[in-house]
N, C-alpha and C. Protein backbone atom coordinates (compact mmCIF):
# COMPACT_ATOMS: atom_id res chain seq x y z
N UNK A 1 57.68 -34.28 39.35
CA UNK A 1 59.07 -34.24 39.77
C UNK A 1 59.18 -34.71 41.20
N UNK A 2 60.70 -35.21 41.49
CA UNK A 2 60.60 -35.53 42.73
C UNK A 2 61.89 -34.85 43.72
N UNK A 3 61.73 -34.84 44.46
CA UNK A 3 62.97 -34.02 45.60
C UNK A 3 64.07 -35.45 46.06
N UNK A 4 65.08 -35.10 45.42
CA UNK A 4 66.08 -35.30 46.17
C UNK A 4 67.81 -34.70 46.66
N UNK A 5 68.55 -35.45 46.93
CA UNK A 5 69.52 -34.95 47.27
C UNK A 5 70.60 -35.72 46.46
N UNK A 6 72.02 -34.80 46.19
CA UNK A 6 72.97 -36.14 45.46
C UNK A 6 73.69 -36.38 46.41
N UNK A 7 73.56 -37.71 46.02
CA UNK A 7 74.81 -38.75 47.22
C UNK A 7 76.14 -39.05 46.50
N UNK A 8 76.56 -39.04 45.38
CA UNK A 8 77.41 -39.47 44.71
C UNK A 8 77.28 -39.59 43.51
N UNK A 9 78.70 -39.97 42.72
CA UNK A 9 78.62 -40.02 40.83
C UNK A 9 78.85 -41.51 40.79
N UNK A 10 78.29 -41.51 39.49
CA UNK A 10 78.88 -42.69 38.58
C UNK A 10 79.69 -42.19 37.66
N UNK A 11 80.59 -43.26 37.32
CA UNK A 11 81.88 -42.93 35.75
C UNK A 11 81.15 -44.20 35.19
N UNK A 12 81.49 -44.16 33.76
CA UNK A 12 81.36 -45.38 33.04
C UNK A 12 81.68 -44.27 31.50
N UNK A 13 82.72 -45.68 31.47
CA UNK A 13 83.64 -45.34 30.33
C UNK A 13 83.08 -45.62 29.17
N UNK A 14 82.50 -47.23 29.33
CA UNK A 14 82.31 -47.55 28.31
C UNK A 14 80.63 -47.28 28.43
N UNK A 15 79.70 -46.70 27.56
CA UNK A 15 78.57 -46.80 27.26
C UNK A 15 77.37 -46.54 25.78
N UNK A 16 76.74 -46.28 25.89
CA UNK A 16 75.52 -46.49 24.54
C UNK A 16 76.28 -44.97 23.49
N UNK A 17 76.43 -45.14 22.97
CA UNK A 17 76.86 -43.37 22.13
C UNK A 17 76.35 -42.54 22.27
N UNK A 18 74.94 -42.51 22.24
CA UNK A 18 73.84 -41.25 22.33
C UNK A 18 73.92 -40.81 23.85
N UNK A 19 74.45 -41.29 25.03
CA UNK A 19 74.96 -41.36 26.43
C UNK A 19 76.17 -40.58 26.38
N UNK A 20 77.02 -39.97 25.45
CA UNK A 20 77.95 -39.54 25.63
C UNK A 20 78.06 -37.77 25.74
N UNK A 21 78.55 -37.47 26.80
CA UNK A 21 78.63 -36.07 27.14
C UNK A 21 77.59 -36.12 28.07
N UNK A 22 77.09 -36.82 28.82
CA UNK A 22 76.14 -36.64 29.73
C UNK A 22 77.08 -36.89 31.55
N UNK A 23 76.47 -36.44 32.29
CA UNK A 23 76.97 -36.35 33.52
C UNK A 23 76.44 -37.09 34.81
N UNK A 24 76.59 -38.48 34.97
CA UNK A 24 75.57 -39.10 35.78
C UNK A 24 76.04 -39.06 37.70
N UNK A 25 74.84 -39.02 38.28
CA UNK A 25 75.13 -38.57 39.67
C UNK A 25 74.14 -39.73 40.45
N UNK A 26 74.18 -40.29 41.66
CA UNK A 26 73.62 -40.91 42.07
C UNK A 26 72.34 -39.77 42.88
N UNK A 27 71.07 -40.04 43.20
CA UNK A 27 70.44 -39.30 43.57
C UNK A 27 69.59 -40.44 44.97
N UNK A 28 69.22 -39.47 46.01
CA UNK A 28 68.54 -40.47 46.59
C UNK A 28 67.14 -39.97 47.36
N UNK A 29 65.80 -40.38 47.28
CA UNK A 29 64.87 -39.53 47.24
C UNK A 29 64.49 -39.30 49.10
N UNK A 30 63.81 -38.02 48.89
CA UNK A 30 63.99 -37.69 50.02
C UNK A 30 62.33 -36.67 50.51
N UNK A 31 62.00 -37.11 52.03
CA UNK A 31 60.49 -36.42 52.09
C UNK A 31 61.24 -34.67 52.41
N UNK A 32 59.99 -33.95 52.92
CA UNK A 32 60.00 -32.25 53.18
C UNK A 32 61.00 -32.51 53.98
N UNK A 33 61.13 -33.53 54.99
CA UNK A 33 61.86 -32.72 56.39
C UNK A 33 63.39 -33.66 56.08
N UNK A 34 63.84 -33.56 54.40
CA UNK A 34 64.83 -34.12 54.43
C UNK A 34 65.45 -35.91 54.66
N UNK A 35 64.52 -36.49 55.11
CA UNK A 35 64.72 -37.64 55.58
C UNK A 35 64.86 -38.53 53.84
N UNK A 36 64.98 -39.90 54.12
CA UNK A 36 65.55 -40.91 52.68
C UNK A 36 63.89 -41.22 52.60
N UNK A 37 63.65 -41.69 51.67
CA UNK A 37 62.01 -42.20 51.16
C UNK A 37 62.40 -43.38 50.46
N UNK A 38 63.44 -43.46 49.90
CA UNK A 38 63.02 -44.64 48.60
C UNK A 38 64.33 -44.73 48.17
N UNK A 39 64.73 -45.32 47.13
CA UNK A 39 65.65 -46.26 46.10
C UNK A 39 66.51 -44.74 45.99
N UNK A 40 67.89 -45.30 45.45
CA UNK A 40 68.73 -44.61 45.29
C UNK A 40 68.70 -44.62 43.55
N UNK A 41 68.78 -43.37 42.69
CA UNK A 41 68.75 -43.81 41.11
C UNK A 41 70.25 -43.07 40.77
N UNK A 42 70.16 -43.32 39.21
CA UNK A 42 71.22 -43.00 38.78
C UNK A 42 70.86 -42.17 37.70
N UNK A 43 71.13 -40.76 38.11
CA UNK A 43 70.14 -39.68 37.00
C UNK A 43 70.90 -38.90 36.41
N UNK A 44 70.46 -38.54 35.10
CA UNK A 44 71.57 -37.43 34.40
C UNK A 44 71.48 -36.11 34.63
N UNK A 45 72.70 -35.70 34.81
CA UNK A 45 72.61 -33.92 35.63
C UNK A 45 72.40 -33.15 34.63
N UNK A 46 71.68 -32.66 33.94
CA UNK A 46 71.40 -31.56 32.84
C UNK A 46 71.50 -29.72 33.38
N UNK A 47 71.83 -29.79 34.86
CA UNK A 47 71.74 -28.35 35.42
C UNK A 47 72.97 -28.42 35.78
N UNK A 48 74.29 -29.14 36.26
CA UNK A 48 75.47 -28.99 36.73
C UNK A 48 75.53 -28.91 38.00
N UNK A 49 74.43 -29.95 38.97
CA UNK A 49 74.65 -29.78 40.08
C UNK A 49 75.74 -30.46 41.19
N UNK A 50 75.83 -30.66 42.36
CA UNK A 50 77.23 -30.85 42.87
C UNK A 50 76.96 -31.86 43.86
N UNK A 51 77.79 -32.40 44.89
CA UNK A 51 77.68 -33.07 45.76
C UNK A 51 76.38 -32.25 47.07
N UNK A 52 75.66 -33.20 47.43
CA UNK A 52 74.91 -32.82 48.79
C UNK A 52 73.80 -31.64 48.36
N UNK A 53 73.87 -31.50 47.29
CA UNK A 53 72.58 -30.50 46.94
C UNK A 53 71.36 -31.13 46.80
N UNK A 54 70.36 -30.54 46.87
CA UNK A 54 68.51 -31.21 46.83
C UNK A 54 68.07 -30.48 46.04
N UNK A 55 67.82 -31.67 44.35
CA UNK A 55 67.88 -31.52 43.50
C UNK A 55 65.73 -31.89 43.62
N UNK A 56 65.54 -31.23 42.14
CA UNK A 56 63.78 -32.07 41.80
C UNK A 56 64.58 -32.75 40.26
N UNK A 57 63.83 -34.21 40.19
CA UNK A 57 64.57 -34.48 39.34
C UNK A 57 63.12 -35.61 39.05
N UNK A 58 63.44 -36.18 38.01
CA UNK A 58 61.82 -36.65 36.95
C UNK A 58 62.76 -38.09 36.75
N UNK A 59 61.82 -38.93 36.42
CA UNK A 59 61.90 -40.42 35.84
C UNK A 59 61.29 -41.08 35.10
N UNK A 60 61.27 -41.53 34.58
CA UNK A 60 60.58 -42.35 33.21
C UNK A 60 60.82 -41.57 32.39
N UNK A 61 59.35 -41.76 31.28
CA UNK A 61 59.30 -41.19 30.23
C UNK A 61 59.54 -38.93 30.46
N UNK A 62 59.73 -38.90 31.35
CA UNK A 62 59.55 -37.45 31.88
C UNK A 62 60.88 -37.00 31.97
N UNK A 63 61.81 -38.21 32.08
CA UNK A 63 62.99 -37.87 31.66
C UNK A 63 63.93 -37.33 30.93
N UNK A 64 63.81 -38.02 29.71
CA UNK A 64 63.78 -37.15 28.42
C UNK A 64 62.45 -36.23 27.52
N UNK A 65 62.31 -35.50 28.85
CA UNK A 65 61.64 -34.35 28.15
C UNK A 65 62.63 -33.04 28.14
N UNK A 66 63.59 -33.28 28.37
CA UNK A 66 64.38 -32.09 28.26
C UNK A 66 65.41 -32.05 26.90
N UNK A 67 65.70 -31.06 26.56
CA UNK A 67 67.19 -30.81 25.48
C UNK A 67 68.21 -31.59 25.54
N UNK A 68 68.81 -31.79 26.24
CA UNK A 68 69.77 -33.13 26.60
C UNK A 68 69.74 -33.98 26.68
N UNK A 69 68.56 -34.66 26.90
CA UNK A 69 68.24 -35.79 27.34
C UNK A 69 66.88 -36.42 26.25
N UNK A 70 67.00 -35.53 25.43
CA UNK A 70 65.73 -36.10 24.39
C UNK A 70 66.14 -36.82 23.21
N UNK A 71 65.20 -38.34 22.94
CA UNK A 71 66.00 -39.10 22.35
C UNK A 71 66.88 -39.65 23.11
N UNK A 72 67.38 -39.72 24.44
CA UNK A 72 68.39 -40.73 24.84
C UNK A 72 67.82 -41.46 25.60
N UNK A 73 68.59 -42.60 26.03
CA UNK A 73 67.93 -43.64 26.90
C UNK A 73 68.01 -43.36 28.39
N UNK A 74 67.30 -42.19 29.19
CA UNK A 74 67.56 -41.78 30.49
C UNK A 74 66.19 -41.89 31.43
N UNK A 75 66.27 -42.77 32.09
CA UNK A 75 65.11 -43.27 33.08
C UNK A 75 64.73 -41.72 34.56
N UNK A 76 66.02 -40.99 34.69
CA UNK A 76 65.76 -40.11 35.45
C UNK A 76 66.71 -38.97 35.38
N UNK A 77 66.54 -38.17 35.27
CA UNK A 77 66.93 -36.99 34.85
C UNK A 77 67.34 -35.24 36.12
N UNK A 78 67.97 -35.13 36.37
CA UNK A 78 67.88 -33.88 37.58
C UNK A 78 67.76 -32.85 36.94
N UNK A 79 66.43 -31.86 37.03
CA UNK A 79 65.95 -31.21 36.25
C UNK A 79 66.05 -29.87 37.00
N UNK A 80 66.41 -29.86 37.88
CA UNK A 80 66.47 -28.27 38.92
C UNK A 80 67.39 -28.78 39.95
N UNK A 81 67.87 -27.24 40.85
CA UNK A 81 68.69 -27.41 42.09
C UNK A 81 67.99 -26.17 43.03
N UNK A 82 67.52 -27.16 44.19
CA UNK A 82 66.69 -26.78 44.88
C UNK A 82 67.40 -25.27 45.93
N UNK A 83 66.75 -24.04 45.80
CA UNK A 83 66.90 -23.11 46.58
C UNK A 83 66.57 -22.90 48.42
N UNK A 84 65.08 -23.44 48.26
CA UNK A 84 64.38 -23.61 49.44
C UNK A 84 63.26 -24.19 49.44
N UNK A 85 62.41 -24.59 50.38
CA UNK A 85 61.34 -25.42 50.35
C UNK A 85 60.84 -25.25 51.67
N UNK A 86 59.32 -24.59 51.69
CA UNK A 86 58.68 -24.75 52.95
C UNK A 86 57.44 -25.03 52.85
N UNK A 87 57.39 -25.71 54.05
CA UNK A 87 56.23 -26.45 54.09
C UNK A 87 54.93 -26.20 55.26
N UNK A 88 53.87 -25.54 54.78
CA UNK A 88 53.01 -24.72 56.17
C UNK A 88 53.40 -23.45 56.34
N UNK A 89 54.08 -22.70 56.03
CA UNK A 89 54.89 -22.04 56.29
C UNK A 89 56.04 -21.40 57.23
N UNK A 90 56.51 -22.97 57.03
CA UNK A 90 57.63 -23.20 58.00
C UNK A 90 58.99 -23.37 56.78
N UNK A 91 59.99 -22.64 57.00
CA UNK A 91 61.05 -22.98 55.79
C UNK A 91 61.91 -24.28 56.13
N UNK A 92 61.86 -24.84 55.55
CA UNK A 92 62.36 -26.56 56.15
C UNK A 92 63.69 -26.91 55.69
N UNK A 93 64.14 -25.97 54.19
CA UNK A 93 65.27 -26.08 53.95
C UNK A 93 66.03 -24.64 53.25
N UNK A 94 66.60 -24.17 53.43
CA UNK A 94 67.47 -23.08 52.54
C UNK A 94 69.15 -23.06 52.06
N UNK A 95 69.17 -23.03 50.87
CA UNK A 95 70.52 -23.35 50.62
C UNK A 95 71.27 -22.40 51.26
């Protein structure tokens, strides 16, 4: 799994059928101390999470390993909503 945060949604009206009822959010990955790491994806929310939260969320085939998302065509998936995270034991983030 990987840590990030949501930056924003996607809508799309029109899409694949087995895609329908799903909730897509832009996600963008992020190291311990919060900072951006990498590519921005477009992942399906299976937990109901919200704007600006730091989500762990999976890609590829790891994607649809969940109930919602099994059997569909989902490259990345937000699989938790992050409480806290420390690192050394230093707390680096707390909701």
């Amino acid at each position: 799994m990987l840590l990030g945060q949501v930056i924003g949604t996607v809508v799309a009206t029109q899409k694949e059928s087995s895609l329908m009822g799903l909730k897509f959010l832009l996600v963008r990955a992020v190291d311990e101390n919060k900072e951006p790491t990498g590519a921005t994806v477009v992942a399906a929310d299976v937990v109901g999470c919200g704007m600006g939260e730091y989500v762990l969320y999976a890609t590829g085939s790891s994607a649809r390993q969940t109930r919602a998302t099994d059997n569909r065509p989902c490259d990345a998936t937000i699989m938790a909503i992050v409480d806290q995270w420390e690192v050394g034991g230093e707390v680096r983030y707390k909701k």
